[in-house]
N, C-alpha and C. Protein backbone atom coordinates (compact mmCIF):
# COMPACT_ATOMS: atom_id res chain seq x y z
N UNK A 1 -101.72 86.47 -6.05
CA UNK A 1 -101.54 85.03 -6.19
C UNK A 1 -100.43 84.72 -7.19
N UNK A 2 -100.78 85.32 -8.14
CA UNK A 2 -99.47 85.06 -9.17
C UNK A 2 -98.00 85.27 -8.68
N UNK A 3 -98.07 86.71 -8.04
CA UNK A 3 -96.28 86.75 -7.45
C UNK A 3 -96.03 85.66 -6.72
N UNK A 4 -96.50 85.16 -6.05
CA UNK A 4 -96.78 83.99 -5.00
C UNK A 4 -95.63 82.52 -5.60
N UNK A 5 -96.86 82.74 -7.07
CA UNK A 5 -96.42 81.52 -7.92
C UNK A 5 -94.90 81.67 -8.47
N UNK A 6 -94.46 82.97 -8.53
CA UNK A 6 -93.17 83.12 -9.28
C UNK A 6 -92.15 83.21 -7.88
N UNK A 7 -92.30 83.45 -6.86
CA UNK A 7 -91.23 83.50 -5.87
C UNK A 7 -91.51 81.75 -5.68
N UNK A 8 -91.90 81.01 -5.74
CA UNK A 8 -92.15 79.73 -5.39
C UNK A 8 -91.84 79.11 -6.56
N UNK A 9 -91.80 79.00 -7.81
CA UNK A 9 -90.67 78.75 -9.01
C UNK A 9 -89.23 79.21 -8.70
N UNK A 10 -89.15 80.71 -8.81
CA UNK A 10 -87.62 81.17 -8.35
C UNK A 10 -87.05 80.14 -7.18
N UNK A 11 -87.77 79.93 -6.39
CA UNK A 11 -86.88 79.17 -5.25
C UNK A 11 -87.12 77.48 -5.57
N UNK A 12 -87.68 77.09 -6.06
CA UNK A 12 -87.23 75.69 -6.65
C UNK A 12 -86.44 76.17 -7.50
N UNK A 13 -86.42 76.63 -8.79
CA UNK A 13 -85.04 76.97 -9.85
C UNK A 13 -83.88 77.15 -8.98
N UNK A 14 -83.71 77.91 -7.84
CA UNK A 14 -83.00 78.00 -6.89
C UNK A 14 -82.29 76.70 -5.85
N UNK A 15 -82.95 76.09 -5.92
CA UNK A 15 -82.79 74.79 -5.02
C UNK A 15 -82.32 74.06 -5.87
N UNK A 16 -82.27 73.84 -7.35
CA UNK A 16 -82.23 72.77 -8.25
C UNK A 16 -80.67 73.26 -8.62
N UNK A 17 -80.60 74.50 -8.78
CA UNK A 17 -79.40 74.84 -9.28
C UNK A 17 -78.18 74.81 -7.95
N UNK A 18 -78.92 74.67 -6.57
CA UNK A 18 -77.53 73.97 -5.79
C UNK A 18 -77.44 73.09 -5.62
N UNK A 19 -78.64 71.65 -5.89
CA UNK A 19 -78.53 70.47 -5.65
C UNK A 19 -77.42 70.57 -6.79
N UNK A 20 -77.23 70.65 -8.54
CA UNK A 20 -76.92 70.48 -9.04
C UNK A 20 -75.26 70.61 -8.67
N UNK A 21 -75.08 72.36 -8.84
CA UNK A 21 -73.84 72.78 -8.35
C UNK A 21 -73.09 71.24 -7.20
N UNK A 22 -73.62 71.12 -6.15
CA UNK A 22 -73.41 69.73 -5.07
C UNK A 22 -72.88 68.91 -5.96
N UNK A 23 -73.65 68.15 -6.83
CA UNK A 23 -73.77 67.48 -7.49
C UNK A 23 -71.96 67.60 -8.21
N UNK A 24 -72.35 68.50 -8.99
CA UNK A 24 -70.80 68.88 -9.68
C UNK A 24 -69.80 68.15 -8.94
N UNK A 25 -69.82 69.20 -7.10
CA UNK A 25 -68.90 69.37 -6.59
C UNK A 25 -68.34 67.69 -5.91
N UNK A 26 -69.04 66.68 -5.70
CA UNK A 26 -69.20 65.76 -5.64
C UNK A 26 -68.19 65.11 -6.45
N UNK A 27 -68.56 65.15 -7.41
CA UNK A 27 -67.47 64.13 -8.49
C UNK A 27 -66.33 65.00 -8.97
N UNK A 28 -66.03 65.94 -8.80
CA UNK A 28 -64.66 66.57 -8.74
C UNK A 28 -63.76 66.88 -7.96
N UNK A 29 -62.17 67.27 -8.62
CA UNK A 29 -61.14 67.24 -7.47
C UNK A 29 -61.50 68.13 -6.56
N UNK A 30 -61.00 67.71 -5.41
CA UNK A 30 -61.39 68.30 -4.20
C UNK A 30 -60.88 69.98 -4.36
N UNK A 31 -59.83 70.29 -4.15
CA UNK A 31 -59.16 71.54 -4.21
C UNK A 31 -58.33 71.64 -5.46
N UNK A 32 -58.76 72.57 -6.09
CA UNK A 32 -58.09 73.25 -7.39
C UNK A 32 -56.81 74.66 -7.40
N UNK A 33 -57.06 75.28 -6.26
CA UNK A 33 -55.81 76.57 -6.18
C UNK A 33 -56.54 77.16 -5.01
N UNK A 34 -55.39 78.41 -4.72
CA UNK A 34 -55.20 78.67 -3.94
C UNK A 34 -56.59 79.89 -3.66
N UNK A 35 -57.53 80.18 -2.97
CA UNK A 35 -58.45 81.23 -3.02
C UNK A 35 -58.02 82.54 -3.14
N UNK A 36 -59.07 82.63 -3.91
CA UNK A 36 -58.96 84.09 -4.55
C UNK A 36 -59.39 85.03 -3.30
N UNK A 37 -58.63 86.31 -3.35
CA UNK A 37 -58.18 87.06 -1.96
C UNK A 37 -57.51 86.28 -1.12
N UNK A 38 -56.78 85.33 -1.44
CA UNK A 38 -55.71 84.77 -0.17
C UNK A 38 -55.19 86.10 0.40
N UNK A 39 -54.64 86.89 0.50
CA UNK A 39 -53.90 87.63 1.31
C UNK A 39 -54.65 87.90 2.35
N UNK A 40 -56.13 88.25 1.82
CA UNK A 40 -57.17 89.06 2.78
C UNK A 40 -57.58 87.97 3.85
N UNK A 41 -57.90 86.64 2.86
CA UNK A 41 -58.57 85.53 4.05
C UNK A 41 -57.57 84.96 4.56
N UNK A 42 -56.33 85.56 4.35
CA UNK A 42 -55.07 84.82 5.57
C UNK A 42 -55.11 85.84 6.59
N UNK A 43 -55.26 86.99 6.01
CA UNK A 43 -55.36 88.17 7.47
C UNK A 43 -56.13 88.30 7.90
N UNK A 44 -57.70 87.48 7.49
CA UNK A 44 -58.63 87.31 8.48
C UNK A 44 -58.59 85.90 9.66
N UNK A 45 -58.34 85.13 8.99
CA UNK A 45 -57.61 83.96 9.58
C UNK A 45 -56.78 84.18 10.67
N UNK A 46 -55.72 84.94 10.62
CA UNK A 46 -54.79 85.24 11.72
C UNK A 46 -55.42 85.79 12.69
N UNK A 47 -56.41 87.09 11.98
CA UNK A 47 -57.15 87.65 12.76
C UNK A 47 -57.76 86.75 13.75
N UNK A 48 -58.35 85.41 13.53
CA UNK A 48 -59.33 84.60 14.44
C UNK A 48 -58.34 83.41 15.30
N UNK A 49 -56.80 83.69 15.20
CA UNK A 49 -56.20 82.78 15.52
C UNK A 49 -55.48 82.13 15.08
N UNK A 50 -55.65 81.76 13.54
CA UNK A 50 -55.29 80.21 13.41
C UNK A 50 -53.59 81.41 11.96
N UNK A 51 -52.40 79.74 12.60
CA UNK A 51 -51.78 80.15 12.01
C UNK A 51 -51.58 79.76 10.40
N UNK A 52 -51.46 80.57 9.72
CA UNK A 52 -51.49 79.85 8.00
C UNK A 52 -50.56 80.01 7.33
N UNK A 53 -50.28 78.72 6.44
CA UNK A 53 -49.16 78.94 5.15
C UNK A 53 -50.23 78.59 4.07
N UNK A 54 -48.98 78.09 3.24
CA UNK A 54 -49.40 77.56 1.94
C UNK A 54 -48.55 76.46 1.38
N UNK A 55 -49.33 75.61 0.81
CA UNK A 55 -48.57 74.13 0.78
C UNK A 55 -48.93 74.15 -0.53
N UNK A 56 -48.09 73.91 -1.82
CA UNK A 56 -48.33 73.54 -3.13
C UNK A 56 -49.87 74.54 -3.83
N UNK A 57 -50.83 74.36 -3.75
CA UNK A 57 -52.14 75.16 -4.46
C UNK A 57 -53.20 75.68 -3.45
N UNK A 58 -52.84 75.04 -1.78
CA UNK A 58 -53.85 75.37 -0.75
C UNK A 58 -53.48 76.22 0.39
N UNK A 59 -54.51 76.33 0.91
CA UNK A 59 -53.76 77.32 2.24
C UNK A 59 -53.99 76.75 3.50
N UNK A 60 -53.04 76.19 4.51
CA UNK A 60 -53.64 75.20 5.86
C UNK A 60 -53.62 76.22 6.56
N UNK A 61 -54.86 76.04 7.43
CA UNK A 61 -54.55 76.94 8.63
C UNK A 61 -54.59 76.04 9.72
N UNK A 62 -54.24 76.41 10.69
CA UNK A 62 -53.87 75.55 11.83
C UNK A 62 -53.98 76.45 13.08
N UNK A 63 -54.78 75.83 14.31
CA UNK A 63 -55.52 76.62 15.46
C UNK A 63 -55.14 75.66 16.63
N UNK A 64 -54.85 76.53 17.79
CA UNK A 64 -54.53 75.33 18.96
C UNK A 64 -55.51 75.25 19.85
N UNK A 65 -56.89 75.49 19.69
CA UNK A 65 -58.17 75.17 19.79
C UNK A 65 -59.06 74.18 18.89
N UNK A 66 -58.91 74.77 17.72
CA UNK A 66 -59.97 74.32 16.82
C UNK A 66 -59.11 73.24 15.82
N UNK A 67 -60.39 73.07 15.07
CA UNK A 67 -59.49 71.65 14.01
C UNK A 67 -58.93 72.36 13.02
N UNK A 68 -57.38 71.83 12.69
CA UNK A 68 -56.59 72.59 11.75
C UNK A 68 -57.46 72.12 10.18
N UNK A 69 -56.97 73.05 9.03
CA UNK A 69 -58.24 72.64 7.73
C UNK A 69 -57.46 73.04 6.71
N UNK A 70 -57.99 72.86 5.64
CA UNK A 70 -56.97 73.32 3.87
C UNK A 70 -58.13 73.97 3.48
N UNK A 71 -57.67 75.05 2.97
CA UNK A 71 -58.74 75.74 2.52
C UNK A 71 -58.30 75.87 0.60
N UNK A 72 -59.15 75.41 0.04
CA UNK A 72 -58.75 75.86 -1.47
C UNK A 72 -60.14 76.56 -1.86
N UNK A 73 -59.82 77.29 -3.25
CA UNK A 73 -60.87 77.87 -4.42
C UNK A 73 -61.55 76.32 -4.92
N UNK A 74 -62.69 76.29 -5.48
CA UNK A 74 -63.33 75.67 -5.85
C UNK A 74 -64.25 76.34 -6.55
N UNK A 75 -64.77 75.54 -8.06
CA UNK A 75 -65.56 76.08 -9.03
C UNK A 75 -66.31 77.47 -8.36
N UNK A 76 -67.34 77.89 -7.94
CA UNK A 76 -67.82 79.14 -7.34
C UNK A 76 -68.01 79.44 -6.17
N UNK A 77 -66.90 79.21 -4.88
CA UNK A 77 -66.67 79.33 -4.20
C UNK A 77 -65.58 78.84 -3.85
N UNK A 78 -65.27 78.18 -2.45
CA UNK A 78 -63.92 77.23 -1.42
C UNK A 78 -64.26 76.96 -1.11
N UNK A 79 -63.41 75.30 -0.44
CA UNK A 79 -63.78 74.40 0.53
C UNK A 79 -62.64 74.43 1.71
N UNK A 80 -63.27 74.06 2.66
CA UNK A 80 -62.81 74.00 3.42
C UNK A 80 -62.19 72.33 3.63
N UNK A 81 -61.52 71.69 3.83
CA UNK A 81 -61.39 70.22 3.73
C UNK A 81 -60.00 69.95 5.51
N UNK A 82 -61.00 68.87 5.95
CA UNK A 82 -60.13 68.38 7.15
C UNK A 82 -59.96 66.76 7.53
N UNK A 83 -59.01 66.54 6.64
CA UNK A 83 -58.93 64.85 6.65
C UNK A 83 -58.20 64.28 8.21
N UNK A 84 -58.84 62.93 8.16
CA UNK A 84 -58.77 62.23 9.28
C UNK A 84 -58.05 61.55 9.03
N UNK A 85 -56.94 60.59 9.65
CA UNK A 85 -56.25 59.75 8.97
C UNK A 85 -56.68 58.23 9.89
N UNK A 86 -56.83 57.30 8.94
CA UNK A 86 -57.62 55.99 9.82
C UNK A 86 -56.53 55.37 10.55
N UNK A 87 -56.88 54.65 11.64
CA UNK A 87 -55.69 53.63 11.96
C UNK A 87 -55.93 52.33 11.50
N UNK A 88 -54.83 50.86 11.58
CA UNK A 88 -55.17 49.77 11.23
C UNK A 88 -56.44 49.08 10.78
N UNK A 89 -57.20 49.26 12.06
CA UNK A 89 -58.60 48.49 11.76
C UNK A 89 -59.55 49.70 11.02
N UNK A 90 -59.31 50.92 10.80
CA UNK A 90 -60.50 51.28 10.50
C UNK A 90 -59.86 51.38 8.76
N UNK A 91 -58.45 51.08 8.82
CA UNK A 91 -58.45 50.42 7.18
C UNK A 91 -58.44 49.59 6.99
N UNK A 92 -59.27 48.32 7.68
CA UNK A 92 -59.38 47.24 7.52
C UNK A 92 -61.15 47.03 7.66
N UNK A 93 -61.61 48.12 8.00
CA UNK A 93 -63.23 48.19 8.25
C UNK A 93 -64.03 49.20 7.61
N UNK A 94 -64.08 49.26 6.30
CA UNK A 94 -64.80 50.85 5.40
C UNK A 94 -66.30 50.54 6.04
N UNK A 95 -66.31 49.70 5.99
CA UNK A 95 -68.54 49.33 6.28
C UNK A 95 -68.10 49.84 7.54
N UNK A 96 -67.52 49.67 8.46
CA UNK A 96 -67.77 50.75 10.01
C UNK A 96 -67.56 51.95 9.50
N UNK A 97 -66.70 52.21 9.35
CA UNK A 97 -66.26 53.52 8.81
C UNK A 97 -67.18 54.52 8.16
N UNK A 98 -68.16 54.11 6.89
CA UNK A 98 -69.21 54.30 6.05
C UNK A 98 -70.22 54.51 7.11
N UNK A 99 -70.24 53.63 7.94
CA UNK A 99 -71.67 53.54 8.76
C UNK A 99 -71.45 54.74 10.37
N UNK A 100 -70.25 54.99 10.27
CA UNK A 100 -69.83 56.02 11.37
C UNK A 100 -69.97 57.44 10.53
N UNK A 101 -69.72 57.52 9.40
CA UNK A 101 -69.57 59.00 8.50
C UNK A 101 -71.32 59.29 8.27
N UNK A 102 -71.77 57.79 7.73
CA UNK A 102 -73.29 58.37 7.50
C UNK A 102 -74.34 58.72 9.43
N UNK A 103 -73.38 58.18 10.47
CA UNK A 103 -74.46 58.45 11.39
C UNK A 103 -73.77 59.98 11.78
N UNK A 104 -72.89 60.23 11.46
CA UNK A 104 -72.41 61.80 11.35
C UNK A 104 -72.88 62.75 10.60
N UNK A 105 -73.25 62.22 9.37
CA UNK A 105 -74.22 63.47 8.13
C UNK A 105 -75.35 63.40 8.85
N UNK A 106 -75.85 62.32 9.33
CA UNK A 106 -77.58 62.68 9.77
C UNK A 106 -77.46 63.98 10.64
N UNK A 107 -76.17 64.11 11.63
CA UNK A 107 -76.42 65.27 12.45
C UNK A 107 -75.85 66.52 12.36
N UNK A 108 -75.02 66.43 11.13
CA UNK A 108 -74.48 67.52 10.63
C UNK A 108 -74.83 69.11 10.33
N UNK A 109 -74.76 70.06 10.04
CA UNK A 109 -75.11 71.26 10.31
C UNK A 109 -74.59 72.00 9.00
N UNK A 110 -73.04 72.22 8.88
CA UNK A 110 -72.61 73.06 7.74
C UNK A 110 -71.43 71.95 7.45
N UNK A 111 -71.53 70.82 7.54
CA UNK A 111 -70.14 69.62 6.93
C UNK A 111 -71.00 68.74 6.09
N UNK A 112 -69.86 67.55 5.81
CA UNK A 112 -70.12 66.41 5.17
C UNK A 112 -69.13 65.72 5.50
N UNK A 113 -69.31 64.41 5.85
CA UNK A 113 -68.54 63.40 6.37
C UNK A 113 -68.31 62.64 5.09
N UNK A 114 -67.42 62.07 4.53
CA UNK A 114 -67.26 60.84 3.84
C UNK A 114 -66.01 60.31 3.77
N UNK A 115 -66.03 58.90 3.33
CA UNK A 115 -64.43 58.21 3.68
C UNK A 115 -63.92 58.27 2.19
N UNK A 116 -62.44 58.15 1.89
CA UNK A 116 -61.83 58.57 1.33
C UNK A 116 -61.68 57.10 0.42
N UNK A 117 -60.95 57.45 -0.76
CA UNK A 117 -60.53 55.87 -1.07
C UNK A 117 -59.33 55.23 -0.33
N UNK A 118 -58.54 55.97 0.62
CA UNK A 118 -57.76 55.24 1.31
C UNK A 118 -58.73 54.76 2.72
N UNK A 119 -59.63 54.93 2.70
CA UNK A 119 -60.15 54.24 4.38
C UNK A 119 -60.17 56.01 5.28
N UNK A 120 -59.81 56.51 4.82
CA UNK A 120 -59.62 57.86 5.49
C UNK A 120 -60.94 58.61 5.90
N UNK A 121 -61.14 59.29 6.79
CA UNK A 121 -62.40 59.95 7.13
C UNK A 121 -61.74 61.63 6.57
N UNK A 122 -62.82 62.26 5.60
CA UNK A 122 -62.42 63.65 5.54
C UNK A 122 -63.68 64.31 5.64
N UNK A 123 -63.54 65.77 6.60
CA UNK A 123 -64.74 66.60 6.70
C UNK A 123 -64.65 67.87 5.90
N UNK A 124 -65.84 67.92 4.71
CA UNK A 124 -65.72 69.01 3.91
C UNK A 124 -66.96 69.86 4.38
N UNK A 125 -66.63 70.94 3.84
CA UNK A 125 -67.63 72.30 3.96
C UNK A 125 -66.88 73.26 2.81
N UNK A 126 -68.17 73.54 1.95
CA UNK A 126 -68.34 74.40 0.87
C UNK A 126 -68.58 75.96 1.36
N UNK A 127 -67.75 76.75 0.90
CA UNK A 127 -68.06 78.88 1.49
C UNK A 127 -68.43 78.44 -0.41
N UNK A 128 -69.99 79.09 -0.58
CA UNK A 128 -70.37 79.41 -1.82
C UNK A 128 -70.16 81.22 -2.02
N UNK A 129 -69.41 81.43 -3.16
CA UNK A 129 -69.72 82.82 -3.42
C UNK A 129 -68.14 83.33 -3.44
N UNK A 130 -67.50 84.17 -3.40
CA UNK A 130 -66.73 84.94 -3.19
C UNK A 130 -66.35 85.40 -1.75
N UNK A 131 -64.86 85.73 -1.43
CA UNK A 131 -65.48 86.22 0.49
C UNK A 131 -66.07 87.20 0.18
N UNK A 132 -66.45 87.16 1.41
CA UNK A 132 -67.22 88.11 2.70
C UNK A 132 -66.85 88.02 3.91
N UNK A 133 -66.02 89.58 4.16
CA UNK A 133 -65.41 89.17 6.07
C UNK A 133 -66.37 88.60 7.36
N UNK A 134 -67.71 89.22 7.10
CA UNK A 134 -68.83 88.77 7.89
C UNK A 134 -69.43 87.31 7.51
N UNK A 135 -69.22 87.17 6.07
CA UNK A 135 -70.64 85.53 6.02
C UNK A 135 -68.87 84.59 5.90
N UNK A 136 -67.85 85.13 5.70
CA UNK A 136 -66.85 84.06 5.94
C UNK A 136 -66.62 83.70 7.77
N UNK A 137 -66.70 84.24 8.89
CA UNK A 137 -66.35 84.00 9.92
C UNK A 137 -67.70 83.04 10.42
N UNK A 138 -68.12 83.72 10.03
CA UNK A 138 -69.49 82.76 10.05
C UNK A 138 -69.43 81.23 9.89
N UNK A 139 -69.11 81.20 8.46
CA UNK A 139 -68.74 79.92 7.89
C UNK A 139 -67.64 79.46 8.76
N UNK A 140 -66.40 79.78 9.00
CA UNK A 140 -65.83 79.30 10.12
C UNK A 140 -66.39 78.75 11.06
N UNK A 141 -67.15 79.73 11.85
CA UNK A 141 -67.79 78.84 12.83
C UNK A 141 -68.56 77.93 12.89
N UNK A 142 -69.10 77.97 12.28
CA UNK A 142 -70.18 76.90 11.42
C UNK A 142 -69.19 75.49 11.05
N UNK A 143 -68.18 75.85 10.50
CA UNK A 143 -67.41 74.82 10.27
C UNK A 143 -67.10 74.08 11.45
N UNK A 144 -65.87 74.88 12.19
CA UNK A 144 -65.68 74.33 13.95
C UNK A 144 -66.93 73.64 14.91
N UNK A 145 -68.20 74.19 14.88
CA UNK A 145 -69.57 73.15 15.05
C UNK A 145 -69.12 71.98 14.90
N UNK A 146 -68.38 71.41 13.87
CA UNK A 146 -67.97 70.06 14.22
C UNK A 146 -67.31 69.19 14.83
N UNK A 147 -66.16 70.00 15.64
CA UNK A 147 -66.01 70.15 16.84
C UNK A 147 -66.17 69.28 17.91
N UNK A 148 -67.64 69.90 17.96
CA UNK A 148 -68.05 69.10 19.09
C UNK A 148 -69.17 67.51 18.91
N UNK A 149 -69.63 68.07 17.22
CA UNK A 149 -70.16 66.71 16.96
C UNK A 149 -69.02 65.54 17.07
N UNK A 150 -67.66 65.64 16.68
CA UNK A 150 -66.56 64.46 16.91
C UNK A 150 -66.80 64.48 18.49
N UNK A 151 -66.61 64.91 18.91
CA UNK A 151 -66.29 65.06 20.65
C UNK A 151 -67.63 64.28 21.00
N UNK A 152 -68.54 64.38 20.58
CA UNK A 152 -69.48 63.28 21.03
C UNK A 152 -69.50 61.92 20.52
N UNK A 153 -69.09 61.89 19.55
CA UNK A 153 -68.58 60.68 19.22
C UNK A 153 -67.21 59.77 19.19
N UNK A 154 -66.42 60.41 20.19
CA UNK A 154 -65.02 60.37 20.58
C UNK A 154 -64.32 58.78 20.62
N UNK A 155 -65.98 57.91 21.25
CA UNK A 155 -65.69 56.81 21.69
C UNK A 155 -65.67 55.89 20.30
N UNK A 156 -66.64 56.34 19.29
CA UNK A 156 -66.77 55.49 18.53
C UNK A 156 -65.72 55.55 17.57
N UNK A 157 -65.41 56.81 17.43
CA UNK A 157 -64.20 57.36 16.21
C UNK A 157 -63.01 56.97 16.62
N UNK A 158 -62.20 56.69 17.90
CA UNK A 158 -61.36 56.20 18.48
C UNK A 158 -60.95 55.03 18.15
N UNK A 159 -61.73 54.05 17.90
CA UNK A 159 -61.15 52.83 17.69
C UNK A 159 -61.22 52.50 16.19
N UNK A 160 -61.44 53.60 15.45
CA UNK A 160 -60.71 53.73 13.44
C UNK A 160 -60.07 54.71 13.30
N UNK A 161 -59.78 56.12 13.88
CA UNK A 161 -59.08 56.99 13.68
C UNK A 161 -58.00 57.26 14.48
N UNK A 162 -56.36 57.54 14.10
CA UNK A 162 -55.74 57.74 14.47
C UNK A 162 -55.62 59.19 15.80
């Protein structure tokens, strides 16, 4: 009974310390530099397709399938980040906008939807940890999953996003 009690502490202490980490990641700049092993996660990258540079501190990769993304280092891990750019009315409409990103987190999987201070829609996803060639492709895919959540919502996102 007792071990019971300590794996069931460990995993709340556990849960608290990524709400928190979230938390952090939330109110800070989005991308800080360039990830650590860039060489490796650009040659895994290529490996899956997508072509990559490097723009100022990040690394874009870009796929003629999938959604192109910036990948930077972030406090203990990278993000992945894929901004939307709004058109006229949907920078003239944040409450649609807000109310299109939050009916997108309800169905979300490994993202986060939120609008930008320009009216902008951007989709983030956090790789916690250091790579890994196996739990990073993963995370890729996991990422691309979103994909098809836009694609179902094609009609609604259409008339704020460029």
């Amino acid at each position: 009974m007792f071990a019971g009690n300590m794996l069931e502490i460990k995993m709340k202490n556990a849960i608290r310390t990524i709400l928190l980490s979230l938390s952090f990641l939330a109110t800070s700049p989005v991308l800080a530099a360039v990830p650590e092993n860039a060489a490796e996660i650009k040659a895994h990258l290529e490996f899956m397709g997508y072509e990559v540079s490097y723009f100022k501190e990040h690394m874009l990769a870009k796929h003629p399938m999938h959604p192109n993304f910036v990948l930077g280092q972030h406090a203990s891990g990278m993000i992945v980040t894929k901004p939307f750019k709004s058109n006229a009315a949907g920078k003239q409409n944040r409450a649609k906008l807000l109310d299109i990103a939050n009916h997108l987190n309800a169905g979300a999987l490994a993202v986060r939807y939120y609008i930008d201070n320009e009216n902008d829609m951007v989709v983030e996803a956090f790789y916690p940890g250091s790579y890994n060639k196996q739990s990073f492709s993963l995370f890729i895919d996991a990422f691309n999953m979103m994909q098809k959540q836009l694609e179902v919502n094609l009609k609604q996102l259409s008339g704020y996003l460029e």
